[in-house]
Protein backbone atom coordinates (compact mmCIF):
# COMPACT_ATOMS: atom_id res chain seq x y z
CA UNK A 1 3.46 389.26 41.11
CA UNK A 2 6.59 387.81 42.59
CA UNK A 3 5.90 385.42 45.40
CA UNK A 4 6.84 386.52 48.86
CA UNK A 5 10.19 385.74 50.19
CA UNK A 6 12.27 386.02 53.80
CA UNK A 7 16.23 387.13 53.31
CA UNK A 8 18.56 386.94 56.01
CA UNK A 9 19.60 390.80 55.96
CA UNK A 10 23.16 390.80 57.68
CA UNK A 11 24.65 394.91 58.73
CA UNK A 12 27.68 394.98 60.67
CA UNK A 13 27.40 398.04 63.13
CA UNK A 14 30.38 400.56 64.27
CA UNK A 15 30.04 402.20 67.21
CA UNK A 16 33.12 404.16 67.08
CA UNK A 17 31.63 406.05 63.33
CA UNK A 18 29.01 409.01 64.35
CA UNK A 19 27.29 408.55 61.25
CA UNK A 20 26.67 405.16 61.91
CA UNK A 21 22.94 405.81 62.21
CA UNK A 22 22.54 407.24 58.80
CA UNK A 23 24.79 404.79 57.07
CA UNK A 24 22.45 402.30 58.18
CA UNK A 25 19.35 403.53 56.93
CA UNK A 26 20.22 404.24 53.86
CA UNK A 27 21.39 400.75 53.22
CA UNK A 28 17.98 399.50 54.45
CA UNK A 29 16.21 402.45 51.93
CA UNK A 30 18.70 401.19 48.88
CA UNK A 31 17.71 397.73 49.40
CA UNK A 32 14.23 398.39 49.72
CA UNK A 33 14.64 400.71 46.47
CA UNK A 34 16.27 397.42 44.54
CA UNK A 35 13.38 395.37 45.55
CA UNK A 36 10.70 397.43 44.44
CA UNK A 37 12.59 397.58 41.25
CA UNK A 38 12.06 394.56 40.33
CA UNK A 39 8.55 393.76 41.15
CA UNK A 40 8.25 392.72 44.68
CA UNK A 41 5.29 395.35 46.27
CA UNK A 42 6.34 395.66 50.25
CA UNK A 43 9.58 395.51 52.38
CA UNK A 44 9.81 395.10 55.83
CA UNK A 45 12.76 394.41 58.34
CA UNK A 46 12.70 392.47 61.56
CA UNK A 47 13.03 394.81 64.88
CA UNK A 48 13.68 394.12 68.62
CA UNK A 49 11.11 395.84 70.05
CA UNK A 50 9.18 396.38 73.44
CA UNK A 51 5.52 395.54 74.07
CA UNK A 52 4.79 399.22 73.90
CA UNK A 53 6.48 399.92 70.38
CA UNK A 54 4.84 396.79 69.14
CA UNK A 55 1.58 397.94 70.39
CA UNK A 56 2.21 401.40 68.39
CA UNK A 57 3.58 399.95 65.93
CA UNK A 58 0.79 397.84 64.91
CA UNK A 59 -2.09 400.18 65.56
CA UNK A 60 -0.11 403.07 63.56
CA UNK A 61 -0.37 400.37 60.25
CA UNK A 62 -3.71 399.31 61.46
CA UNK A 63 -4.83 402.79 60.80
CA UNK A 64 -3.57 403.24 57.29
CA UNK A 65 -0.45 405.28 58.73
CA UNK A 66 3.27 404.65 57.63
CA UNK A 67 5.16 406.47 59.91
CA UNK A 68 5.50 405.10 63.50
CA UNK A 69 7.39 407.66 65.26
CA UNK A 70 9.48 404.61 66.86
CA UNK A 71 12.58 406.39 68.41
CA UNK A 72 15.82 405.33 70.82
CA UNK A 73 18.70 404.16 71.01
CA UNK A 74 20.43 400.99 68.71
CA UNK A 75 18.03 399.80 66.30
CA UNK A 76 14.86 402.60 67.12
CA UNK A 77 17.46 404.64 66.10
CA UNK A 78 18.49 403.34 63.09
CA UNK A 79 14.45 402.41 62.39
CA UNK A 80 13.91 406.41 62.97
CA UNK A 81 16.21 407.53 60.91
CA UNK A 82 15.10 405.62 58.39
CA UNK A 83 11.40 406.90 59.13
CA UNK A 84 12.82 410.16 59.09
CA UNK A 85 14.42 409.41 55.38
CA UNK A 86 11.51 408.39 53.81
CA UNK A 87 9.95 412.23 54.28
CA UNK A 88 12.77 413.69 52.50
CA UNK A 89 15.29 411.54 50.15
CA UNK A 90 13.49 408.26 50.06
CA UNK A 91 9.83 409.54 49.68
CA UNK A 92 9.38 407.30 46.69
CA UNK A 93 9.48 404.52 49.01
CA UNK A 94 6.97 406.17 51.54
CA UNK A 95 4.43 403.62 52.01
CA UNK A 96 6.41 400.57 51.00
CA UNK A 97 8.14 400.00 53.95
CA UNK A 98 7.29 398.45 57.24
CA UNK A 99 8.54 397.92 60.59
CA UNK A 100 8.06 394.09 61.81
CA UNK A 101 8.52 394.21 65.38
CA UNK A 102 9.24 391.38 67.84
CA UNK A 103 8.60 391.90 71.23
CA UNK A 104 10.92 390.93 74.14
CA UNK A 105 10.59 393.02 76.68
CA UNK A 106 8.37 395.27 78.78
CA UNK A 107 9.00 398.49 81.33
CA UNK A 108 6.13 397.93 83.19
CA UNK A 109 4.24 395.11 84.49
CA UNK A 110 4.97 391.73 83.76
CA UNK A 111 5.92 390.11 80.07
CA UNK A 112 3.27 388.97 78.36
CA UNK A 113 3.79 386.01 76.37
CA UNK A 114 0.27 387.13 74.36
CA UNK A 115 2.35 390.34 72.85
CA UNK A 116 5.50 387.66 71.61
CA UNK A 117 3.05 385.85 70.02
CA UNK A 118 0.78 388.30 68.18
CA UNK A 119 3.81 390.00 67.05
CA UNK A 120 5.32 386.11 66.07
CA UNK A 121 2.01 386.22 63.40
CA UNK A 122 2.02 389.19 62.27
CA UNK A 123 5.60 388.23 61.05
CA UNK A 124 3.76 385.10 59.33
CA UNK A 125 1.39 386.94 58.00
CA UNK A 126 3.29 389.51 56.20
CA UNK A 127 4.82 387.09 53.97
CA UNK A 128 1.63 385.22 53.38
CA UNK A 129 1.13 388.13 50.92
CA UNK A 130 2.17 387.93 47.86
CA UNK A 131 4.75 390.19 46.44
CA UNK A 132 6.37 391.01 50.49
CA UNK A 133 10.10 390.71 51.48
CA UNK A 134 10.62 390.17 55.14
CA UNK A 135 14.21 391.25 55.82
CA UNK A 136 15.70 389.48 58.84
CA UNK A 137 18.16 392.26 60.63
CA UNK A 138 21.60 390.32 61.34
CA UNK A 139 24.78 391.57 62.45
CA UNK A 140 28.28 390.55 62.85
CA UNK A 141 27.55 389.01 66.45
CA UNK A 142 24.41 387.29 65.70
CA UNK A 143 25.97 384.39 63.42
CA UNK A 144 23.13 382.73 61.67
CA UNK A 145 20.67 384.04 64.59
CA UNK A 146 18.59 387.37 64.13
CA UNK A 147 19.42 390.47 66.21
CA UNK A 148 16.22 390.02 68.54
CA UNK A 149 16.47 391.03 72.16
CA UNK A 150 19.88 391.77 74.00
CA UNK A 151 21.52 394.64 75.30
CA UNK A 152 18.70 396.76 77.76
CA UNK A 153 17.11 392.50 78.35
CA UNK A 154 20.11 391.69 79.91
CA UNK A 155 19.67 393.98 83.18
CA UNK A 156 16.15 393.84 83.67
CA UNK A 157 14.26 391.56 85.77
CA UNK A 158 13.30 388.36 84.72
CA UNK A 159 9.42 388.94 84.68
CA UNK A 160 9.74 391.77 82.56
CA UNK A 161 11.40 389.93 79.49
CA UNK A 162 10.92 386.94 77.41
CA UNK A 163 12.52 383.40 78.73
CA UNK A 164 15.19 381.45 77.16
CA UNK A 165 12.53 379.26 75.45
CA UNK A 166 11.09 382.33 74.25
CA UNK A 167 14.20 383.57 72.57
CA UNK A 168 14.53 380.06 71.36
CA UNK A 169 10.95 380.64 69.70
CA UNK A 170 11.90 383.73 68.26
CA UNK A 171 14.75 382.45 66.68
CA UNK A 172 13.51 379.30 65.36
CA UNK A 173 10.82 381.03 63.80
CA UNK A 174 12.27 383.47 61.89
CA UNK A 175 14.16 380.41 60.51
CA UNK A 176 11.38 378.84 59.80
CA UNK A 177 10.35 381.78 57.67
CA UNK A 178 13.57 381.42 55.82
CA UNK A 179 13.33 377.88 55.07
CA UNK A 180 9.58 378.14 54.17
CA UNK A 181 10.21 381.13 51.72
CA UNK A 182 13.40 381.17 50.31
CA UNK A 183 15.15 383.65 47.70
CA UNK A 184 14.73 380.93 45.75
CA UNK A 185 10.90 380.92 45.07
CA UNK A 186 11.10 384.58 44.02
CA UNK A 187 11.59 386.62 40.74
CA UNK A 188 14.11 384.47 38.57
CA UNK A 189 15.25 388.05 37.09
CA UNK A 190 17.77 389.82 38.70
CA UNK A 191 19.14 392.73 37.96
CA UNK A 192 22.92 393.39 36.97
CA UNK A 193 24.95 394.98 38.95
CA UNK A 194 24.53 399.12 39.03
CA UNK A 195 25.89 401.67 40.94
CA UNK A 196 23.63 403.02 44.04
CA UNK A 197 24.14 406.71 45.20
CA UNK A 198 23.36 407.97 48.33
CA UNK A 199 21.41 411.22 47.98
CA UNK A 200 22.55 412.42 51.21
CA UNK A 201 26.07 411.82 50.91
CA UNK A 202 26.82 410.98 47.34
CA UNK A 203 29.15 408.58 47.64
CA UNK A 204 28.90 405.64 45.45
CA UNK A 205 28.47 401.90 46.66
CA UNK A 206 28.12 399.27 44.23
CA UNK A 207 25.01 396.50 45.17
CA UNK A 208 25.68 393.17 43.56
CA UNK A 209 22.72 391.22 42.38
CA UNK A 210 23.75 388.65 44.91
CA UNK A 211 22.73 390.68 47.93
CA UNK A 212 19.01 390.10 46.23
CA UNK A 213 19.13 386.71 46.98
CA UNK A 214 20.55 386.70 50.83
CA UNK A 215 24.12 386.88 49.89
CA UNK A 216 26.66 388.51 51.46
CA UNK A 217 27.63 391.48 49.85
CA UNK A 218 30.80 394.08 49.84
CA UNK A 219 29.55 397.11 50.87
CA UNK A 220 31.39 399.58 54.00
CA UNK A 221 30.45 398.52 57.67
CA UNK A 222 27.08 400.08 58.75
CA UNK A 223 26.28 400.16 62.14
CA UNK A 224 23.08 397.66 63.77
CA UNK A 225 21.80 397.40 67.50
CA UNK A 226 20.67 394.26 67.87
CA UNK A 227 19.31 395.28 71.11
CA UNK A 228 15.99 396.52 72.12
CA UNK A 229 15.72 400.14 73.76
């Protein structure tokens, strides 16, 4: 059993391309389908959530469930469509993927810090598993931060989303994670380059070993919201 490890999962979003969405997912599914192929057990991906998704989110995995139903706009849509992937094209992978939500914001009430920090273990605790990938969602604007909070944050009141210090939290965190379980301490074999094809689409996209270990790797632009809904 490989042990767990944390890679910094960069997708560069395009608005202006319809099937941005789709694009997307698929790229999470194929990497998630080249993980599982060589040994590792789980995959999950960081999301930007609010305290009511993370509240589902959790007691739908509590409950022995794997699909959420988490839907909206930027990244719920990209995390539904990839939800909604894993019933038809990707069912192989139906069970081995989860949603690791960080929570910013709230539409009602007040922000609680409680729901940040449950959902700041439960990130911990994934990869204290053996075998568990935590992808950390990146995009071009994020630099070497994670796409956590933004977009919807920005125009609500300040009660009703986490502080500066929080976001801080979040981010050093998360790069704590990547420090403390590195692509390094994982499988030593990777496997040589080979040619992924969409089922949807068909078209062909070649996935270098490298992007197995955190590296950057040539693929089209896929859209990401880095924002919550």
């Amino acid at each position: 059993m490989p042990k767990s490890i944390f890679i910094p999962f960069r997708l560069e979003f395009n608005n202006s391309d319809r099937d941005d969405t789709t694009k997307q997912a698929q790229v999470i599914l194929d990497k998630i389908d080249e993980l599982l192929n060589i040994g590792y057990t789980q995959v999950g991906i960081t999301y930007s959530a609010n305290a009511k998704q993370s509240q589902d989110i959790r007691t739908c995995y509590e409950r022995g469930r794997n699909i959420t139903g988490t839907s909206g706009s930027n990244q719920a849509a990209v995390v539904q469509e990839v939800e909604r992937l894993l019933q038809t094209t990707y069912q192989r992978l139906l069970g081995k993927f989860r949603i690791i939500p960080i929570c910013t914001m709230t539409y009602s009430g007040t922000f609680n810090n409680s729901d940040l920090q449950t959902d700041l273990i439960g990130a911990k605790s994934f990869l204290e598993k053996e075998g568990h990938v935590l992808l950390g969602w990146q995009n071009q604007y994020t630099g070497d931060n994670y796409a956590i909070g933004g977009g919807v944050n920005r125009s609500l009141p300040i009660n009703q989303k986490v502080t500066p210090s929080q976001e801080k939290e979040i981010q050093d965190t998360l790069k704590d994670l990547a420090r403390i379980y590195p692509t390094s301490i994982g499988l030593s074999r990777v496997p040589a380059k080979r040619d992924v094809v969409h089922p949807d689409t068909r078209e062909q996209e070649i996935g270098p070993s490298s992007s197995l270990l955190g590296k950057e790797e040539k693929r089209p632009k896929c859209p990401c919201g880095c924002t919550t809904m």
